[in-house]
C-alpha atoms as a PDB file:
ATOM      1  CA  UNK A   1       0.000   0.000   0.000  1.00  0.00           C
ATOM      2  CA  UNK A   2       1.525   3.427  -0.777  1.00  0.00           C
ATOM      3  CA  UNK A   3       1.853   6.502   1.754  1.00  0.00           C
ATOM      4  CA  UNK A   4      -1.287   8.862   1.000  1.00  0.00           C
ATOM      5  CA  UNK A   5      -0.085  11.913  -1.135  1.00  0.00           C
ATOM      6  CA  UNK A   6      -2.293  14.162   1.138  1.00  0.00           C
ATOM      7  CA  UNK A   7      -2.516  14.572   4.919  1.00  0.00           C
ATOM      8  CA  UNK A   8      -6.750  14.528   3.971  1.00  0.00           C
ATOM      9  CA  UNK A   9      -6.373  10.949   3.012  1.00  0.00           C
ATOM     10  CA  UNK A  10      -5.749   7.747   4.946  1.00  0.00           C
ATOM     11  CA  UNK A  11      -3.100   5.392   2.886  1.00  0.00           C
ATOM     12  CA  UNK A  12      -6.346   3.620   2.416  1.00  0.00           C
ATOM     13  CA  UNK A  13      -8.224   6.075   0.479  1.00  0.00           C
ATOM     14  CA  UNK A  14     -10.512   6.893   3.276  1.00  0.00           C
ATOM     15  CA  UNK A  15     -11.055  11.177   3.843  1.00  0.00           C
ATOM     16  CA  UNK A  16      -9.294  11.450   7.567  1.00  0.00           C
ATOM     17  CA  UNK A  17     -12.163  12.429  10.173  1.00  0.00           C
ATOM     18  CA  UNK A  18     -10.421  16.126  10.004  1.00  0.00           C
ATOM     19  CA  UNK A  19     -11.318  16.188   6.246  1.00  0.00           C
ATOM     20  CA  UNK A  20     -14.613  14.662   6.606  1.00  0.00           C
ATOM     21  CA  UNK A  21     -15.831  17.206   8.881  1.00  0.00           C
ATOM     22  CA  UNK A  22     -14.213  20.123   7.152  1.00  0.00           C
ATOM     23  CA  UNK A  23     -16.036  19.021   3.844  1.00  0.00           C
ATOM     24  CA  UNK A  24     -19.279  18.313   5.138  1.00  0.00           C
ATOM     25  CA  UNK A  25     -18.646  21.877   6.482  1.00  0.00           C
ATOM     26  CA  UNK A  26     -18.102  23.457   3.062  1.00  0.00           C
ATOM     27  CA  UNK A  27     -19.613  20.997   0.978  1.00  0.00           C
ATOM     28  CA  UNK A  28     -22.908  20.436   2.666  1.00  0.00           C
ATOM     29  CA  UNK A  29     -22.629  16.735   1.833  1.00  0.00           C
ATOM     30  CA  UNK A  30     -23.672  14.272   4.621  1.00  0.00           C
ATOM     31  CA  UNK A  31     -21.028  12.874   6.924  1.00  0.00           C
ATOM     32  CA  UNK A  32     -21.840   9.404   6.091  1.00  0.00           C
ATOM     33  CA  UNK A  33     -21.350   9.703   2.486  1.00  0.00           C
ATOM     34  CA  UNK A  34     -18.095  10.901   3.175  1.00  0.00           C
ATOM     35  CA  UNK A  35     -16.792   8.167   5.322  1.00  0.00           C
ATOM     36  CA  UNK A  36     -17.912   5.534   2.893  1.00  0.00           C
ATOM     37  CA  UNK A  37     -16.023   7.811  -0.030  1.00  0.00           C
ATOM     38  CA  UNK A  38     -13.122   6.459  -1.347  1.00  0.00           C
ATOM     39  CA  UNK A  39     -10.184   8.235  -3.085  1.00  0.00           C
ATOM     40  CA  UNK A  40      -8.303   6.295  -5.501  1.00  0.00           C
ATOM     41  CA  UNK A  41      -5.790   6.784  -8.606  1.00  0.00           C
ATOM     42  CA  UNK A  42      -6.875   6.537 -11.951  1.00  0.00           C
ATOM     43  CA  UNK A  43      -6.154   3.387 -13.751  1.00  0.00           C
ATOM     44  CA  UNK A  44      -2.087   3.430 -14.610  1.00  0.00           C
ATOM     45  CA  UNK A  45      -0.249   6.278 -16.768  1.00  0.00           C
ATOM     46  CA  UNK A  46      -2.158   5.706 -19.925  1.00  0.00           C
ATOM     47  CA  UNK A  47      -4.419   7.533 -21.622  1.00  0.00           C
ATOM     48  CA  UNK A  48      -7.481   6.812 -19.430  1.00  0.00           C
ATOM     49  CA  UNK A  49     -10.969   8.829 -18.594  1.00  0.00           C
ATOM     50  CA  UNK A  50     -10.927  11.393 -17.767  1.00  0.00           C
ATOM     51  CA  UNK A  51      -8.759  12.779 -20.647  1.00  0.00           C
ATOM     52  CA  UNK A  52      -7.437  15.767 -18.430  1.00  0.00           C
ATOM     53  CA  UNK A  53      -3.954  16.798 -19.054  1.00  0.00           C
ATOM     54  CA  UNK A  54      -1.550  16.067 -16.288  1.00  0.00           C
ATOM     55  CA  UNK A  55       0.772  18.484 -16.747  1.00  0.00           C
ATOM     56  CA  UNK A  56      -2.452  21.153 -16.917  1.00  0.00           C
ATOM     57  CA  UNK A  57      -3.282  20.380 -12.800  1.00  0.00           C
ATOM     58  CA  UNK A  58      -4.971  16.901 -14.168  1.00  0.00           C
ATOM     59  CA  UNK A  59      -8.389  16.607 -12.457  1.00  0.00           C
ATOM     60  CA  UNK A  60     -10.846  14.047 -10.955  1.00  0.00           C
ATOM     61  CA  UNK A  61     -14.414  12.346 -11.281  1.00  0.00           C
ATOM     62  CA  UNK A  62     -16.596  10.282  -9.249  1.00  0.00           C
ATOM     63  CA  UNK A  63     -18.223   6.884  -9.908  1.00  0.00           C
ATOM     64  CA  UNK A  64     -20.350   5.634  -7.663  1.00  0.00           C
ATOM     65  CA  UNK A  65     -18.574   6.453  -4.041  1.00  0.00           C
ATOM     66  CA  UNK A  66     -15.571   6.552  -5.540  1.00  0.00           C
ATOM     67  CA  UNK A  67     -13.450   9.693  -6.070  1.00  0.00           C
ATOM     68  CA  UNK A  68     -10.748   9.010  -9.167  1.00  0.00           C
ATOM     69  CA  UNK A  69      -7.709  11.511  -9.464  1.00  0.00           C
ATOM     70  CA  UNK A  70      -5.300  11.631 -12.212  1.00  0.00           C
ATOM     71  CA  UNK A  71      -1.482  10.448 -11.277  1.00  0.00           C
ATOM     72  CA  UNK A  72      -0.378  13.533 -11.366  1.00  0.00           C
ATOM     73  CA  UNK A  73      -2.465  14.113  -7.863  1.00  0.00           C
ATOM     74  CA  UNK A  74      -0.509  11.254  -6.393  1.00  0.00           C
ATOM     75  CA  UNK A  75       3.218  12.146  -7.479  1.00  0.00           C
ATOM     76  CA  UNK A  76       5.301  13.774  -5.918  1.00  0.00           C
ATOM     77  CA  UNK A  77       7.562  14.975  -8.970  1.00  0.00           C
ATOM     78  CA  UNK A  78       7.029  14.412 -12.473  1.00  0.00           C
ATOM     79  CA  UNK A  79       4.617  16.844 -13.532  1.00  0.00           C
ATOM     80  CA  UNK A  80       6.026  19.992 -12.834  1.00  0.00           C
ATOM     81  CA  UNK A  81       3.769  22.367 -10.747  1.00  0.00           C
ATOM     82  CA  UNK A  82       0.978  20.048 -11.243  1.00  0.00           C
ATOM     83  CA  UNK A  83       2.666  17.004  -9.241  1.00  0.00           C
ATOM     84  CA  UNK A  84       0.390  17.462  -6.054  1.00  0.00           C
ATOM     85  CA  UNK A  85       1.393  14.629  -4.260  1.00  0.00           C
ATOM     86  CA  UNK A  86       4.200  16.236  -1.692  1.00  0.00           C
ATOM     87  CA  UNK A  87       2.111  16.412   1.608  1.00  0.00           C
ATOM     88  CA  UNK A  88       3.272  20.405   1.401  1.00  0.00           C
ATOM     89  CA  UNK A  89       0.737  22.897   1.662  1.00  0.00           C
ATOM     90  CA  UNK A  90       0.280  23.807  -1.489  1.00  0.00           C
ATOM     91  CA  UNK A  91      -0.318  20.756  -2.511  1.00  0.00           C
ATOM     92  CA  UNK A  92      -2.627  19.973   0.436  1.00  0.00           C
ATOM     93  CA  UNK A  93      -4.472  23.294  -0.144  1.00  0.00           C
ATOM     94  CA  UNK A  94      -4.891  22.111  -3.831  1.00  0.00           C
ATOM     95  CA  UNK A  95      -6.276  18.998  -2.536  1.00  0.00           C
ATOM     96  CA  UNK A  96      -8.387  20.029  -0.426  1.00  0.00           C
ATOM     97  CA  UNK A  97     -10.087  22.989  -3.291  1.00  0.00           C
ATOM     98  CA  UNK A  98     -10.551  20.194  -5.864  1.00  0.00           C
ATOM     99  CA  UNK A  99     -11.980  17.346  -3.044  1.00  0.00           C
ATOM    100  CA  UNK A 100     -14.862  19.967  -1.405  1.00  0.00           C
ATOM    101  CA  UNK A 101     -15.739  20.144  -5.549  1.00  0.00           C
ATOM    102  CA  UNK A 102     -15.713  16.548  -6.179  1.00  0.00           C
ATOM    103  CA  UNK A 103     -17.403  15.515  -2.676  1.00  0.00           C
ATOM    104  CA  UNK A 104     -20.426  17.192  -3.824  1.00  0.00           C
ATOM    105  CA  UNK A 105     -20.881  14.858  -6.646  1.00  0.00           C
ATOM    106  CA  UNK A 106     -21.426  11.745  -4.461  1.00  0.00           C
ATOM    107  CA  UNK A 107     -24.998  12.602  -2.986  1.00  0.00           C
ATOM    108  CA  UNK A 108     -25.674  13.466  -7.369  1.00  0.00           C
ATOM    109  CA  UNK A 109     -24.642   9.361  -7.819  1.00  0.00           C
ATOM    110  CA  UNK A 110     -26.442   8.164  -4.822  1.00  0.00           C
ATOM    111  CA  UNK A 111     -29.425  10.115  -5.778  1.00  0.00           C
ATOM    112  CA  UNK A 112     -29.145   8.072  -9.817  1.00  0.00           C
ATOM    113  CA  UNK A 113     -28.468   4.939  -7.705  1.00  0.00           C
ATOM    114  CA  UNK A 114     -25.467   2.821  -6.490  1.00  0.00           C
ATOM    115  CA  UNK A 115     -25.945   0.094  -8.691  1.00  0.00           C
ATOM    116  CA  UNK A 116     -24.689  -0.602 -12.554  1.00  0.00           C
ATOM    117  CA  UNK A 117     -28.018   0.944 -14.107  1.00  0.00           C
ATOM    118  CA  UNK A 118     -27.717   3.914 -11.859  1.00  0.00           C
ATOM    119  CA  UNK A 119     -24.112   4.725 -12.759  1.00  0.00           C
ATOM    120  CA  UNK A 120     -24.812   4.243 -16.487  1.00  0.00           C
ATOM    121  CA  UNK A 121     -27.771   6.715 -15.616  1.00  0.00           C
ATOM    122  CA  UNK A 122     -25.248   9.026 -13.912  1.00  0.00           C
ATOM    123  CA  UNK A 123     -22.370   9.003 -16.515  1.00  0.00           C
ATOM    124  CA  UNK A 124     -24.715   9.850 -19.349  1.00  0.00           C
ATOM    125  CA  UNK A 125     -26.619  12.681 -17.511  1.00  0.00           C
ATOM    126  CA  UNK A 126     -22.872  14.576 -17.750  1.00  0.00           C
ATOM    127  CA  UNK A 127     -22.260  13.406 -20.995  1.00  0.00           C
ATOM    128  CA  UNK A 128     -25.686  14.738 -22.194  1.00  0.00           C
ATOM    129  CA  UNK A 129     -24.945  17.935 -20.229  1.00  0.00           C
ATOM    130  CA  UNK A 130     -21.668  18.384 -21.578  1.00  0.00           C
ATOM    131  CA  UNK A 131     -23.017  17.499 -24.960  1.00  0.00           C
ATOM    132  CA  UNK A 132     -25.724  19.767 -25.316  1.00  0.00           C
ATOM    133  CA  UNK A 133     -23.677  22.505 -24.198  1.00  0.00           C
ATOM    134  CA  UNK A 134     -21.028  22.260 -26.557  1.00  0.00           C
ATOM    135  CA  UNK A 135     -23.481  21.843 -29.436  1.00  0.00           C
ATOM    136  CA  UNK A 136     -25.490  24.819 -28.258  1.00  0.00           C
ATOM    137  CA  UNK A 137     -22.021  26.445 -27.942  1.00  0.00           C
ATOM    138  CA  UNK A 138     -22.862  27.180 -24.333  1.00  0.00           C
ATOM    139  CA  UNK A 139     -19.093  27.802 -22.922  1.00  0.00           C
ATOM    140  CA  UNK A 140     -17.714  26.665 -20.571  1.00  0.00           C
ATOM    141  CA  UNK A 141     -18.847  23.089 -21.582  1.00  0.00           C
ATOM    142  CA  UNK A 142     -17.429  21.174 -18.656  1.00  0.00           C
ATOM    143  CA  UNK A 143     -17.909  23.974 -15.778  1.00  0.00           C
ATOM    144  CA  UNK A 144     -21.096  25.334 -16.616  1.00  0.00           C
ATOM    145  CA  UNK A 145     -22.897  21.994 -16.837  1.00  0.00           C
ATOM    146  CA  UNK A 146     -25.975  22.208 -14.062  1.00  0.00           C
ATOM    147  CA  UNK A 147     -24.395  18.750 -12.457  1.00  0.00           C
ATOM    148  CA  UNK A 148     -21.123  21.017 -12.556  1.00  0.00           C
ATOM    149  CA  UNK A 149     -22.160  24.090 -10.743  1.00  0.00           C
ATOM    150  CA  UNK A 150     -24.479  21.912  -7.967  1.00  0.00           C
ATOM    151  CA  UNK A 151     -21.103  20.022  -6.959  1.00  0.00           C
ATOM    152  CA  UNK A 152     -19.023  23.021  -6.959  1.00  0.00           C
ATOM    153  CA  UNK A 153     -21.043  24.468  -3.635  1.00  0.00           C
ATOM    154  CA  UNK A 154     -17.969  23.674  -1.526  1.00  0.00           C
ATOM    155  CA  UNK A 155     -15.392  24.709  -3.397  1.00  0.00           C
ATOM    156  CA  UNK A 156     -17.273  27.729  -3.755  1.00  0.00           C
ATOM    157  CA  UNK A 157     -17.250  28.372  -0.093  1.00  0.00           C
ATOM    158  CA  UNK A 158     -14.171  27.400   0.537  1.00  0.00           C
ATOM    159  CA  UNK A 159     -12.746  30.436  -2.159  1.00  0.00           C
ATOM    160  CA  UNK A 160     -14.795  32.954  -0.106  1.00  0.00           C
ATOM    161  CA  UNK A 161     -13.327  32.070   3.046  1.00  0.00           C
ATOM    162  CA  UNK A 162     -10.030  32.161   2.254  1.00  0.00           C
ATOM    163  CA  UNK A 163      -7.844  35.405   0.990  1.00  0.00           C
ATOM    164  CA  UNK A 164      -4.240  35.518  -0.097  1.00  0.00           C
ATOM    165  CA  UNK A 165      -1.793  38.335   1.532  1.00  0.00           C
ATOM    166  CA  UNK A 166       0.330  38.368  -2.090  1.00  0.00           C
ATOM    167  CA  UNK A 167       2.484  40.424   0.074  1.00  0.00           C
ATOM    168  CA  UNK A 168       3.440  37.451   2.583  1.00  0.00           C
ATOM    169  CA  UNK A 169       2.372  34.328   0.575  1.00  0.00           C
ATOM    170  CA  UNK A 170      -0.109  33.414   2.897  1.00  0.00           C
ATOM    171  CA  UNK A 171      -4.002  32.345   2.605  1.00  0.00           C
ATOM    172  CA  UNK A 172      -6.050  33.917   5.650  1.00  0.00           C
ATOM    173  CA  UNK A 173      -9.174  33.402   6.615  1.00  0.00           C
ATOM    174  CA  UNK A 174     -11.260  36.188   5.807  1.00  0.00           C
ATOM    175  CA  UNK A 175     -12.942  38.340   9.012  1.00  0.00           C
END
């Protein structure tokens, strides 16, 4: 088993009970769905869904209640400013940004169902949304999807709370 790239994580893919709180917190996403969440890699190096480039911060998506990041989330090196798996806190910041967006997808798949018809269900609904926005030429196709924007509540929050003093390089909670 490897060492989790992110002090949210447990080396078992489970969100630590710090991260579960903070993203039910920011995410409004019940506490149980989180502790059944898991976090995994994608499947190898290859060219594999989703088709984000690595090198461009990579990205994640969720099947079922699991959460799948890109390698590039799990390496330490490798990928230039988009290797995210240090444990510093930048990367742990970056982490923790792209998890309370992707933590609000998992009460979207429980609510198209846990089992293989469900998924299907759930996995076309995006690809219809995405779809029909590009061919409308509705941009952004990807962010501006309604499943999109619903998941992105936490990540949302998260941005207003924090502020960054350019001046010392630090992120503050805003008063």
């Amino acid at each position: 088993m490897r060492p989790s790239p992110t002090p949210l994580l447990t080396d078992d893919g489970c969100l630590t009970p710090v991260a579960v709180d903070l993203l039910a917190a920011l995410a409004a996403v019940d506490r149980e769905l989180l502790v059944r969440a898991r976090v995994k890699r994608t499947g190898g190096d290859v060219l594999w869904f989703p088709w984000y480039r690595r090198r461009r911060g990579g990205g994640a998506f969720v099947v079922g209640r699991t959460i799948r990041f890109t390698p590039n989330w799990y390496a330490a090196t490798g990928y230039g400013r988009s290797s995210f798996g240090d444990r510093s806190r930048r990367s742990t910041l970056r982490w923790l940004m792209h998890l309370a967006h992707e933590v609000g997808h998992l009460p979207q798949a429980e609510r198209f169902g846990q089992q293989a018809l469900g998924r299907l269900r759930y996995l076309l609904a995006f690809a219809g949304q995405y779809g029909s926005r590009a061919l409308l030429g509705r941009w952004p196709v990807h962010d501006g999807a309604p499943l999109e924007r619903e998941a992105d509540r936490g990540r949302w929050v998260l941005r207003e709370l924090l502020v960054q003093d350019r001046r010392k390089g630090l992120l503050l909670v805003k008063a």
